[in-house]
PDB file of N, CA and C in Angstrom:
ATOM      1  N   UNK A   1       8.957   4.700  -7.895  1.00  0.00           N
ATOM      2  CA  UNK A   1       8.577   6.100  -7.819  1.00  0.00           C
ATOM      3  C   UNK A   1       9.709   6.869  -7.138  1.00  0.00           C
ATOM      4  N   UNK A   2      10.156   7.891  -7.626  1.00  0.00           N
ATOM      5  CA  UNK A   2      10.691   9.060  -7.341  1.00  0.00           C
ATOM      6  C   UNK A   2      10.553   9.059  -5.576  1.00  0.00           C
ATOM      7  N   UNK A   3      11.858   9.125  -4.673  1.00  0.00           N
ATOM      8  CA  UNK A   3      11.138   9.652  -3.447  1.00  0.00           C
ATOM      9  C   UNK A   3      10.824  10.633  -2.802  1.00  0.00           C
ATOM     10  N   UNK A   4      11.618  11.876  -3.791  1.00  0.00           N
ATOM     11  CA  UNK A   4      10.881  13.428  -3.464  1.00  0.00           C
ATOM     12  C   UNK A   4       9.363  13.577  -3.875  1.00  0.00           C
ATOM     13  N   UNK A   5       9.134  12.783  -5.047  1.00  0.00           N
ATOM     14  CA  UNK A   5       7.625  12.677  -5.935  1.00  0.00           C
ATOM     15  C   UNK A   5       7.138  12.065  -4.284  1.00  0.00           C
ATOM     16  N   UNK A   6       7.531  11.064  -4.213  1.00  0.00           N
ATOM     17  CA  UNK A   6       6.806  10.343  -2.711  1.00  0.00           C
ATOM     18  C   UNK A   6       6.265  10.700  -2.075  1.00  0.00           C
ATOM     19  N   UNK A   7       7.269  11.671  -1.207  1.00  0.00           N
ATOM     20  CA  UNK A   7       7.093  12.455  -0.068  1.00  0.00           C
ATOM     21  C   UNK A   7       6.175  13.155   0.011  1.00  0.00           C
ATOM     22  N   UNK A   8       6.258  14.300  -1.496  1.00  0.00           N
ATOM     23  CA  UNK A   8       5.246  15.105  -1.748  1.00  0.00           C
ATOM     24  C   UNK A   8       3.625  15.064  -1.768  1.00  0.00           C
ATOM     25  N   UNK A   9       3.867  13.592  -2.330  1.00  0.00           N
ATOM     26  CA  UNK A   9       2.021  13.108  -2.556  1.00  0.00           C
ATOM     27  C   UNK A   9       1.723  12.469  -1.155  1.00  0.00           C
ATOM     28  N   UNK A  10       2.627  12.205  -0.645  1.00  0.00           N
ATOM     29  CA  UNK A  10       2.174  11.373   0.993  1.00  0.00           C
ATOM     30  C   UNK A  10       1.389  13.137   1.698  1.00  0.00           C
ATOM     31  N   UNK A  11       2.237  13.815   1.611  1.00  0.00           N
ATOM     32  CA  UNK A  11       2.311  14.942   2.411  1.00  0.00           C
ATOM     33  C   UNK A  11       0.786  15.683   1.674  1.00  0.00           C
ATOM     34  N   UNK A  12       0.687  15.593   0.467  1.00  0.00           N
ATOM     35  CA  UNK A  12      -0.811  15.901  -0.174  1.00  0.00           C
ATOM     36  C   UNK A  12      -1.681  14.979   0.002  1.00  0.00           C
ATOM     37  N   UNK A  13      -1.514  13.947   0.157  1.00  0.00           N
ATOM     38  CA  UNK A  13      -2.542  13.743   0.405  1.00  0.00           C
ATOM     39  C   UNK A  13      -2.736  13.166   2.060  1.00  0.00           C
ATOM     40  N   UNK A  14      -2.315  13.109   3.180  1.00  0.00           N
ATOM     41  CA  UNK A  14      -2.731  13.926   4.338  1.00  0.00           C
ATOM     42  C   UNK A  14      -3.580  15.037   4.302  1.00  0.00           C
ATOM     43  N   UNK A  15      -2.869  15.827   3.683  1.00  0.00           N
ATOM     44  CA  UNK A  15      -3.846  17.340   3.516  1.00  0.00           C
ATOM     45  C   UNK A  15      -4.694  17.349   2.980  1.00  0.00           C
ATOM     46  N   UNK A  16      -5.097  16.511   1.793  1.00  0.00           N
ATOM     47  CA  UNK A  16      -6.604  16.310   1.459  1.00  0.00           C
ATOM     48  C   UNK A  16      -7.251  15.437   2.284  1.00  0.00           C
ATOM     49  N   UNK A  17      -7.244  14.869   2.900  1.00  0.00           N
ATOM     50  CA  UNK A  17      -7.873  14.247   4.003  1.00  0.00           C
ATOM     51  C   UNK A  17      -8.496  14.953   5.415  1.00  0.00           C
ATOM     52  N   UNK A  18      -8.006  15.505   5.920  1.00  0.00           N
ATOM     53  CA  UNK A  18      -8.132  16.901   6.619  1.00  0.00           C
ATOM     54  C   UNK A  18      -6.701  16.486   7.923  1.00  0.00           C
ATOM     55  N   UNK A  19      -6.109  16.049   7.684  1.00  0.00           N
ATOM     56  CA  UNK A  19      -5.111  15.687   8.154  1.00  0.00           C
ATOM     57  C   UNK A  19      -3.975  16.312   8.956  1.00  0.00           C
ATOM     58  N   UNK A  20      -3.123  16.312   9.823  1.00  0.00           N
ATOM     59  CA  UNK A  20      -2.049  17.130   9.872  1.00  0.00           C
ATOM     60  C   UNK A  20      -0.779  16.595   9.253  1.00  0.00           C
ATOM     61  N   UNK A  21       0.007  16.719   8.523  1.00  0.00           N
ATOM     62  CA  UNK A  21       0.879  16.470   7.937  1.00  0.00           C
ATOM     63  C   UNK A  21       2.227  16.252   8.624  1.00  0.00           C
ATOM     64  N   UNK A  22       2.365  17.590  10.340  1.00  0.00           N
ATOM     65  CA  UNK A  22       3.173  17.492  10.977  1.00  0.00           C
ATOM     66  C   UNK A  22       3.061  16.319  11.657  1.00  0.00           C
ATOM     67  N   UNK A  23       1.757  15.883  12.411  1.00  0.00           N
ATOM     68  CA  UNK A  23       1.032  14.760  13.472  1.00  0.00           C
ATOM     69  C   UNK A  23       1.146  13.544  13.257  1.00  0.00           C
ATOM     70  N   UNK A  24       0.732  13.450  11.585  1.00  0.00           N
ATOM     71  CA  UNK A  24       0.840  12.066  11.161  1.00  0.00           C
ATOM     72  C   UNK A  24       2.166  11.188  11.222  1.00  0.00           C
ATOM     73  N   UNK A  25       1.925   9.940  11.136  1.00  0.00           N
ATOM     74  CA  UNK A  25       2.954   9.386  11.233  1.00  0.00           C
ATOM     75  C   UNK A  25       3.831   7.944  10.114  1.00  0.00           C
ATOM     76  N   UNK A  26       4.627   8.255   9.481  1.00  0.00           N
ATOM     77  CA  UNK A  26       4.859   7.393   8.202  1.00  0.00           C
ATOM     78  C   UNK A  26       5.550   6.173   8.560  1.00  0.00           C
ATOM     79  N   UNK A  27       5.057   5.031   8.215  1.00  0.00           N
ATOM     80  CA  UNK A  27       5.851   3.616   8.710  1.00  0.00           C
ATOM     81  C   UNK A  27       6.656   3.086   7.716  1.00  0.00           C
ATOM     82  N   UNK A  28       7.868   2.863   7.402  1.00  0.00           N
ATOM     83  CA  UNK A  28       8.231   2.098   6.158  1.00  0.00           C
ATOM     84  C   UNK A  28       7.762   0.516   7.023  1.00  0.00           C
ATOM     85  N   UNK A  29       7.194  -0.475   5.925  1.00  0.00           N
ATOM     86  CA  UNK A  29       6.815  -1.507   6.075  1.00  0.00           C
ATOM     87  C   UNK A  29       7.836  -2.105   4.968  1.00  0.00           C
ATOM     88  N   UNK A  30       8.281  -3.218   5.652  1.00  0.00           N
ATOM     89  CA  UNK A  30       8.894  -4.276   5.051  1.00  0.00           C
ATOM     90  C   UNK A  30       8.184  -5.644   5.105  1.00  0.00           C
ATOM     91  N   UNK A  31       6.525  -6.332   3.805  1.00  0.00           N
ATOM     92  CA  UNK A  31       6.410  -7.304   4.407  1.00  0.00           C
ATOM     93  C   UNK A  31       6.909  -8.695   3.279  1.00  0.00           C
ATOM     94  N   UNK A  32       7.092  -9.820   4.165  1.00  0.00           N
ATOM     95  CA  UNK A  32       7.654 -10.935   3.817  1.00  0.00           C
ATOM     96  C   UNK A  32       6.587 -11.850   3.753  1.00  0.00           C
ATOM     97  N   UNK A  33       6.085 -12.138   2.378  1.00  0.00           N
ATOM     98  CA  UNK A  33       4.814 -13.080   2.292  1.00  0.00           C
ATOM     99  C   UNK A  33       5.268 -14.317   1.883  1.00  0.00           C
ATOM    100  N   UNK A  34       5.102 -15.813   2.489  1.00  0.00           N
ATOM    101  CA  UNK A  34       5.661 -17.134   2.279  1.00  0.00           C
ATOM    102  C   UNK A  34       4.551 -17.679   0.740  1.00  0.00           C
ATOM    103  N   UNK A  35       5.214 -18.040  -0.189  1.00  0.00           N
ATOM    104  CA  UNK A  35       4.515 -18.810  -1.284  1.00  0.00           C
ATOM    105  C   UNK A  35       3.406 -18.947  -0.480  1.00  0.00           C
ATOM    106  N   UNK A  36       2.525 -18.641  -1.623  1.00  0.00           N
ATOM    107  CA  UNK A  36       0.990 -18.264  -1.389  1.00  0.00           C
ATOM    108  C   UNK A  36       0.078 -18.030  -0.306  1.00  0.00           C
ATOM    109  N   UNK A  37       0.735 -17.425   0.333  1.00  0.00           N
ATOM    110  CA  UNK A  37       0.193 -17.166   1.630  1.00  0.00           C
ATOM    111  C   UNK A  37      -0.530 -15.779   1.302  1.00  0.00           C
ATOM    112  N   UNK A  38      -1.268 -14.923   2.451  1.00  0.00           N
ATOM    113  CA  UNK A  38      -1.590 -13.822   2.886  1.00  0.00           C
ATOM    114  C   UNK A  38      -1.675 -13.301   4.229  1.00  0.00           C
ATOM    115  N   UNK A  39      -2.262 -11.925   4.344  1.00  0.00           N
ATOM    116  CA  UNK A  39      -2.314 -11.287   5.408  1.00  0.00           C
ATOM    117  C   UNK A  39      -2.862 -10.093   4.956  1.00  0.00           C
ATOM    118  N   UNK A  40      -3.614  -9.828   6.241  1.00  0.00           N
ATOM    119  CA  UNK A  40      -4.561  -8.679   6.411  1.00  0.00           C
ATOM    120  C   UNK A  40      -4.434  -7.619   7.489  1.00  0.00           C
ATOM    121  N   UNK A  41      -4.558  -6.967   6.854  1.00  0.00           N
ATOM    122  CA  UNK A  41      -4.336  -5.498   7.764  1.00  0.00           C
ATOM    123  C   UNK A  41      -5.185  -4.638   7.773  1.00  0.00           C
ATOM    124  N   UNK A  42      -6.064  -3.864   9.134  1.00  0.00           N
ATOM    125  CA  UNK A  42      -6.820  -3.219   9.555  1.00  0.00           C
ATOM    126  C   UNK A  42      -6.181  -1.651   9.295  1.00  0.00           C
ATOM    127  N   UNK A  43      -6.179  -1.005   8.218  1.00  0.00           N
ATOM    128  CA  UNK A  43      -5.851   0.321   8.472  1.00  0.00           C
ATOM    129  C   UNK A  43      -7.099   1.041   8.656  1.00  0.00           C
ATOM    130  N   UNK A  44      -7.997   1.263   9.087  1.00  0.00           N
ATOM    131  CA  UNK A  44      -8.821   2.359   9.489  1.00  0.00           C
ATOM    132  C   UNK A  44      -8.116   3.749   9.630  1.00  0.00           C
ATOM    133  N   UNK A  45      -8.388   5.070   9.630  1.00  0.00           N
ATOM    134  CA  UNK A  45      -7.660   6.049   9.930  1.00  0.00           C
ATOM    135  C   UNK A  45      -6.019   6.255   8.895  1.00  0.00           C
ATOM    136  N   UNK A  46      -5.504   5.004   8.208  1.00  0.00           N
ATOM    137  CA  UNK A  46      -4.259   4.995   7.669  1.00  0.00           C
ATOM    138  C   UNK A  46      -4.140   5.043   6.148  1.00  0.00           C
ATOM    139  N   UNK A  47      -3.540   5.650   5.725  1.00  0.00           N
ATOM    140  CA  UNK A  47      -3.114   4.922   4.054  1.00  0.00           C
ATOM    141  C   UNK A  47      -1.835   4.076   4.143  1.00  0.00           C
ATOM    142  N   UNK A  48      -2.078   3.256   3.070  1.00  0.00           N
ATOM    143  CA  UNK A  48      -0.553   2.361   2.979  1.00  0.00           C
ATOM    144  C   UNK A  48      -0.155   2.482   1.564  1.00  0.00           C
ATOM    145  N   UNK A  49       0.888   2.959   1.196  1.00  0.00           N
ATOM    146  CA  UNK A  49       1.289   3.085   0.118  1.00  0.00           C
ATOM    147  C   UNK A  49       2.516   2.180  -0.683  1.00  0.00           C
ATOM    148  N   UNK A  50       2.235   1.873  -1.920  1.00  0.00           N
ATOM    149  CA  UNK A  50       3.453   0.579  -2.407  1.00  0.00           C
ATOM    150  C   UNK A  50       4.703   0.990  -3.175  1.00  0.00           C
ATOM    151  N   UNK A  51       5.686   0.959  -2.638  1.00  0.00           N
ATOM    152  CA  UNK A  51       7.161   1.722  -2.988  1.00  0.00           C
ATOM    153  C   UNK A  51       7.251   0.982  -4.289  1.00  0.00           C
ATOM    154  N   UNK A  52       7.221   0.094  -4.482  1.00  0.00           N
ATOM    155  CA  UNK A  52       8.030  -0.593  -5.740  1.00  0.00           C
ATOM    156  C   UNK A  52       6.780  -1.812  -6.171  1.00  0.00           C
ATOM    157  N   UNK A  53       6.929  -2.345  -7.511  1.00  0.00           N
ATOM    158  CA  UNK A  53       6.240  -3.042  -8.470  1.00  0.00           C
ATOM    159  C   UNK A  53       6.660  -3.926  -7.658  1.00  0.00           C
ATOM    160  N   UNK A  54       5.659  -5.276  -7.895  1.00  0.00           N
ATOM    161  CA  UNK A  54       5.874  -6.235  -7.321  1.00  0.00           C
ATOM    162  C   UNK A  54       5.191  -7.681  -8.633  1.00  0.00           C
ATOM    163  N   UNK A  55       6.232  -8.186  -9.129  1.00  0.00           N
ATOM    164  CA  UNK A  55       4.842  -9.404  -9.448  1.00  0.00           C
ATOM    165  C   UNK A  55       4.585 -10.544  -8.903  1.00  0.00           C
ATOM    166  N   UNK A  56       3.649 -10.914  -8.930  1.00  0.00           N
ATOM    167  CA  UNK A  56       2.895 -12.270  -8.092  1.00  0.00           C
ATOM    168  C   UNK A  56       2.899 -11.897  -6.995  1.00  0.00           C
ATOM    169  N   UNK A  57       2.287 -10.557  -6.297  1.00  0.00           N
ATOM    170  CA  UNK A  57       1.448 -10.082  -5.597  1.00  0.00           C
ATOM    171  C   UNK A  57       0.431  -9.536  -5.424  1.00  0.00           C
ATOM    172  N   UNK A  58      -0.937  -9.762  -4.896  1.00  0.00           N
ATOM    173  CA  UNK A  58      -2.027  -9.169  -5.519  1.00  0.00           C
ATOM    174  C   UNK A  58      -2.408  -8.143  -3.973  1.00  0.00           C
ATOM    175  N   UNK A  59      -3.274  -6.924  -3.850  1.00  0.00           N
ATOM    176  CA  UNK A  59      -3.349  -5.929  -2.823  1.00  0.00           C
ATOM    177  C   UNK A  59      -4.588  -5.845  -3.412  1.00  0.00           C
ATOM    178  N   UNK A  60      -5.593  -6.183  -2.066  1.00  0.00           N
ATOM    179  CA  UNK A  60      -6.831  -4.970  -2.520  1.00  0.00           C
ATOM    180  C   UNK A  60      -7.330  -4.526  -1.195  1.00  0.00           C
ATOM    181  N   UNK A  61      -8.173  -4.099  -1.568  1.00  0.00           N
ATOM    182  CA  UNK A  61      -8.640  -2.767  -0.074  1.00  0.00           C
ATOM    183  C   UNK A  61      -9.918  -1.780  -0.811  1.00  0.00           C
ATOM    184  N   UNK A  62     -10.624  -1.164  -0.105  1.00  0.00           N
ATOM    185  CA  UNK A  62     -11.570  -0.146  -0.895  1.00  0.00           C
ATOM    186  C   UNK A  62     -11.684   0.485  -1.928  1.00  0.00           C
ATOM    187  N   UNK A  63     -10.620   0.866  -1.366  1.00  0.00           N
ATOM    188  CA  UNK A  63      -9.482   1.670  -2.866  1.00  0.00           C
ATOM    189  C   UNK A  63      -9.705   1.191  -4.336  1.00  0.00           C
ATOM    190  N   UNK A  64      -8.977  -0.109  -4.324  1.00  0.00           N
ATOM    191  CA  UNK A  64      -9.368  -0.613  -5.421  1.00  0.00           C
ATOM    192  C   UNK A  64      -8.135  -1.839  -5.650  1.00  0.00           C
ATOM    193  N   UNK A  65      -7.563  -2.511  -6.472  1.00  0.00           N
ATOM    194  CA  UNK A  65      -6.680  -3.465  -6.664  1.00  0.00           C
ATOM    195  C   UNK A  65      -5.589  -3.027  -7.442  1.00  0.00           C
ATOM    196  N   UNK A  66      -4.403  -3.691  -6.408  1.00  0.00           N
ATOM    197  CA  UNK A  66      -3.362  -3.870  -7.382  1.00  0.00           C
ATOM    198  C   UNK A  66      -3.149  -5.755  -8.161  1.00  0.00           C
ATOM    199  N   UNK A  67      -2.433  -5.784  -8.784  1.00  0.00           N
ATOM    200  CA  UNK A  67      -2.221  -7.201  -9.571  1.00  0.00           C
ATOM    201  C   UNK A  67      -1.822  -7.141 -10.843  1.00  0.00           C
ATOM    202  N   UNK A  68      -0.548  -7.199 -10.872  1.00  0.00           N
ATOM    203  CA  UNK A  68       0.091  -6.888 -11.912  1.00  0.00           C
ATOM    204  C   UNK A  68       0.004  -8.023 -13.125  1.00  0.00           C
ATOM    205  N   UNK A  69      -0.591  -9.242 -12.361  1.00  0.00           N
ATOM    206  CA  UNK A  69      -1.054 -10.501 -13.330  1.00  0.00           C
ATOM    207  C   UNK A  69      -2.111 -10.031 -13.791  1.00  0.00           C
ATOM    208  N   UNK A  70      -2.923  -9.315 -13.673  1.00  0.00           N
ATOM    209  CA  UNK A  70      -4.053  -9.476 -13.633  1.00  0.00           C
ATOM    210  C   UNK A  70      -3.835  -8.137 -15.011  1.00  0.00           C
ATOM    211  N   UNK A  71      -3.979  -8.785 -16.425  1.00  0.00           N
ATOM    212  CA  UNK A  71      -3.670  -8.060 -17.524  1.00  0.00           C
ATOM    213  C   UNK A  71      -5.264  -7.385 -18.598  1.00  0.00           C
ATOM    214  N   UNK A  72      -6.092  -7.980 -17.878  1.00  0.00           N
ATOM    215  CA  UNK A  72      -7.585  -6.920 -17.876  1.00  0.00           C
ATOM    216  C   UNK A  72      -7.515  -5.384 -17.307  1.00  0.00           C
ATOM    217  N   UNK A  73      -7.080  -5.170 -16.244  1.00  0.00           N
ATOM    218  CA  UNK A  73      -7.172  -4.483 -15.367  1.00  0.00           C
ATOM    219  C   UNK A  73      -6.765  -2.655 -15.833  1.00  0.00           C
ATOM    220  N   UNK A  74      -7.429  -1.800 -15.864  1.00  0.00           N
ATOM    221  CA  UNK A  74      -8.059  -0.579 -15.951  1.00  0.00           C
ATOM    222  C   UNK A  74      -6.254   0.143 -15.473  1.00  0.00           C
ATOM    223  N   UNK A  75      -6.785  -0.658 -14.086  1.00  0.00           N
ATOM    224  CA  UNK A  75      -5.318   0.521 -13.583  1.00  0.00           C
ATOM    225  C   UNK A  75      -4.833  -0.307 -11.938  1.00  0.00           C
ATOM    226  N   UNK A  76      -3.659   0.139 -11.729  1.00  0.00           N
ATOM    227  CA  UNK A  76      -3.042  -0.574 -10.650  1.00  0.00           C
ATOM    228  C   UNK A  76      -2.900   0.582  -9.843  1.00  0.00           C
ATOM    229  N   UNK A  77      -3.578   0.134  -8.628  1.00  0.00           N
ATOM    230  CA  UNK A  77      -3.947   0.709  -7.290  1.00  0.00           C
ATOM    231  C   UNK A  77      -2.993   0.983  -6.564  1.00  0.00           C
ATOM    232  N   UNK A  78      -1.792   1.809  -6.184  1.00  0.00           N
ATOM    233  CA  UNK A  78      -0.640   2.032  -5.197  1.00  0.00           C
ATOM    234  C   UNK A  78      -0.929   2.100  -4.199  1.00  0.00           C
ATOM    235  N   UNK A  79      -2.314   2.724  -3.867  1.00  0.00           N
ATOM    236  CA  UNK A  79      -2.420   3.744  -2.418  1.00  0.00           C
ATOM    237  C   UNK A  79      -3.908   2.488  -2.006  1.00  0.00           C
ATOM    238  N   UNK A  80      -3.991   1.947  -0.559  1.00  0.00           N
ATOM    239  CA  UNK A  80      -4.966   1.308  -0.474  1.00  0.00           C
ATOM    240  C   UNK A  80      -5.121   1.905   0.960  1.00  0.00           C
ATOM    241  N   UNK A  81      -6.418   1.224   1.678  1.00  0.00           N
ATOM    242  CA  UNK A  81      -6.756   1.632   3.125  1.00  0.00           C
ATOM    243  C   UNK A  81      -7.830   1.018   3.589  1.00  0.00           C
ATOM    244  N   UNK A  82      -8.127   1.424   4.516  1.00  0.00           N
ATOM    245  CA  UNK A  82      -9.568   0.345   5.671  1.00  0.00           C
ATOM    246  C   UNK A  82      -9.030  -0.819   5.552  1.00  0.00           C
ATOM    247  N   UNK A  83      -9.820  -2.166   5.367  1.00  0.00           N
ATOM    248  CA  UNK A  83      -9.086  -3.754   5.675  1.00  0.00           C
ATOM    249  C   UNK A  83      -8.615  -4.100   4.346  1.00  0.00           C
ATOM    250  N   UNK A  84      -7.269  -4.287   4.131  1.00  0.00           N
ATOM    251  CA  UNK A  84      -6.173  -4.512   3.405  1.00  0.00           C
ATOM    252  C   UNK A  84      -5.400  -6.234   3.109  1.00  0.00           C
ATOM    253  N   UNK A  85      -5.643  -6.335   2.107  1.00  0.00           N
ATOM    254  CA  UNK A  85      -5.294  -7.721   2.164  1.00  0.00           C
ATOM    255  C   UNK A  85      -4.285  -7.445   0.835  1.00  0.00           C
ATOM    256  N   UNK A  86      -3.274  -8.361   1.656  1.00  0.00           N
ATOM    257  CA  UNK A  86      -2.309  -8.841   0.530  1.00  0.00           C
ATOM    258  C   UNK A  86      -1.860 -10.226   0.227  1.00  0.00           C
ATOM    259  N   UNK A  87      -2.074 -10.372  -0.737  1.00  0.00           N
ATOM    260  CA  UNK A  87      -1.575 -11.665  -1.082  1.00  0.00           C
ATOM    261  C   UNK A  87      -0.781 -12.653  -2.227  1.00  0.00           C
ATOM    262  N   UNK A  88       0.394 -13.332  -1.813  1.00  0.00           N
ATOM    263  CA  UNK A  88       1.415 -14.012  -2.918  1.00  0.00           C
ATOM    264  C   UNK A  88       0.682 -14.915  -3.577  1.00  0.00           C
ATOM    265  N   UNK A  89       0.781 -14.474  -4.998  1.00  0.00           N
ATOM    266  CA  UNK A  89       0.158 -15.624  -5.829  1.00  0.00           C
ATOM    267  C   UNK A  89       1.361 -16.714  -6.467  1.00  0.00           C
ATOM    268  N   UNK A  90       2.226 -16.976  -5.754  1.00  0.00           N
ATOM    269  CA  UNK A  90       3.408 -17.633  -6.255  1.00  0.00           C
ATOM    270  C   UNK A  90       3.810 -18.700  -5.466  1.00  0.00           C
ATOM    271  N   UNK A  91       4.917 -19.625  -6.518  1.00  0.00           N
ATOM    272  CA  UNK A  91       5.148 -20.710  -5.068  1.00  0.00           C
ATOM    273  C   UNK A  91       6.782 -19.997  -4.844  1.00  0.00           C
ATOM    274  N   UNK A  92       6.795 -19.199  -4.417  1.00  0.00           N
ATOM    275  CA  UNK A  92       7.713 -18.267  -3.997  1.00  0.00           C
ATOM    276  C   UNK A  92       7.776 -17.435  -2.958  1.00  0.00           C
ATOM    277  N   UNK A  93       8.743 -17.225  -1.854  1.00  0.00           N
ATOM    278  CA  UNK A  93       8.384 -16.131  -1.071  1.00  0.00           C
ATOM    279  C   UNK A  93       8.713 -15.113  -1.819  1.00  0.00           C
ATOM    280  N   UNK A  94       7.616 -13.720  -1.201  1.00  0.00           N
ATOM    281  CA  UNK A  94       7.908 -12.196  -1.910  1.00  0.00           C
ATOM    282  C   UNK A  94       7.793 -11.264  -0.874  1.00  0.00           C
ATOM    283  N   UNK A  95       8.736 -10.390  -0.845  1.00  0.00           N
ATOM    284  CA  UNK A  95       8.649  -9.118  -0.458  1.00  0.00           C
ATOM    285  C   UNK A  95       8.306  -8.016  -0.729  1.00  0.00           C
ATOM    286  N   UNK A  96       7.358  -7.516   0.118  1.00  0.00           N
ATOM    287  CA  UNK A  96       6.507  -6.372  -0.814  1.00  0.00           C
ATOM    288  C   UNK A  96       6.517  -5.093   0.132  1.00  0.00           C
ATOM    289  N   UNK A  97       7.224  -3.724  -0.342  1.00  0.00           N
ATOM    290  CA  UNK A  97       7.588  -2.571   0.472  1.00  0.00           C
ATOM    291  C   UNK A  97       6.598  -1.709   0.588  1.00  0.00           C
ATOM    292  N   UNK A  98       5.775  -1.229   1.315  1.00  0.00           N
ATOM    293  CA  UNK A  98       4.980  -0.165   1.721  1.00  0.00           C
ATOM    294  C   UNK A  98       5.214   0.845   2.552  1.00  0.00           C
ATOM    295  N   UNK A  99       4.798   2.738   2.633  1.00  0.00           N
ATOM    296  CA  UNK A  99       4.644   2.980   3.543  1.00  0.00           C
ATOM    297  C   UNK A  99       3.583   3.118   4.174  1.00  0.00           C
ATOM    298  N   UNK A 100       3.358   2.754   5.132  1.00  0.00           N
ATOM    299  CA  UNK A 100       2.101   2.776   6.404  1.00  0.00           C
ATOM    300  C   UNK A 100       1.839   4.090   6.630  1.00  0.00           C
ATOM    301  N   UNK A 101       0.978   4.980   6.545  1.00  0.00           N
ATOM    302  CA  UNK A 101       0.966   6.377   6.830  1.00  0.00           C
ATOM    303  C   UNK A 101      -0.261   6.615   7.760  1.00  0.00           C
ATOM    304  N   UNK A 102      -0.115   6.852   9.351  1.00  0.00           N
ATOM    305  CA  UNK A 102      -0.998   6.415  10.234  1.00  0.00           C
ATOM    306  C   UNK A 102      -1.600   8.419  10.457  1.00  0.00           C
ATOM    307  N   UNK A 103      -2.352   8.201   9.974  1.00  0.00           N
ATOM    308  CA  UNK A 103      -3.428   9.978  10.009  1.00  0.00           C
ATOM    309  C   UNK A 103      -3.073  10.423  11.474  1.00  0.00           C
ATOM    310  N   UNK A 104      -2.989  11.452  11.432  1.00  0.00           N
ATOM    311  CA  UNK A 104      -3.577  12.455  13.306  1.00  0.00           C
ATOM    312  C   UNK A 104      -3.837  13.642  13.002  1.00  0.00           C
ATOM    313  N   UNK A 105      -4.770  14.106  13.732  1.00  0.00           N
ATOM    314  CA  UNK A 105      -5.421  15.469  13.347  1.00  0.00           C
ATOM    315  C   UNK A 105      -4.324  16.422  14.161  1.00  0.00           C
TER     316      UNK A 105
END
């Protein structure tokens, strides 16, 4: 994705949230998942958003799922939040880029 497009929708959607846009705070996340491993993350209050395609990584969260294996699938989820799980479906390590976007009123 575009990172002016980025910026813009990070910054909209704060503001649809009831958010401050100045307050909030954006994390670039760099994470490093070991062949088939996972990890979970508590964003309450946060969105986390996914910079780049990833395959043989699967993300879900409330939101809904990403999984680019997963060739049923309606639509692939960028933007996730509340308890966040990601996980390598590979016997590969993968790196998977997000930004963390932590809300403040």
């Amino acid at each position: 994705m575009d990172a002016t497009l980025l910026k813009e929708l990070i910054a909209q959607r704060i503001a649809e949230k009831g958010y401050s846009v100045q307050k909030s705070q954006i994390v670039y996340r760099d994470i490093v998942l070991p062949a088939r491993a996972s990890k979970a993350f508590n964003a309450y209050n946060q969105l986390w958003m996914l910079i780049d395609d990833v395959q043989g990584i699967k993300i879900e969260s409330s939101y809904g799922m990403y999984n680019l294996s997963n060739i049923v699938a309606d639509e692939q989820q960028h933007e996730h939040t509340d308890q966040i799980t990601i996980e390598n479906l590979t016997s590969q390590a993968k790196q998977v880029k997000m930004y963390q976007i932590i809300l403040k009123k």
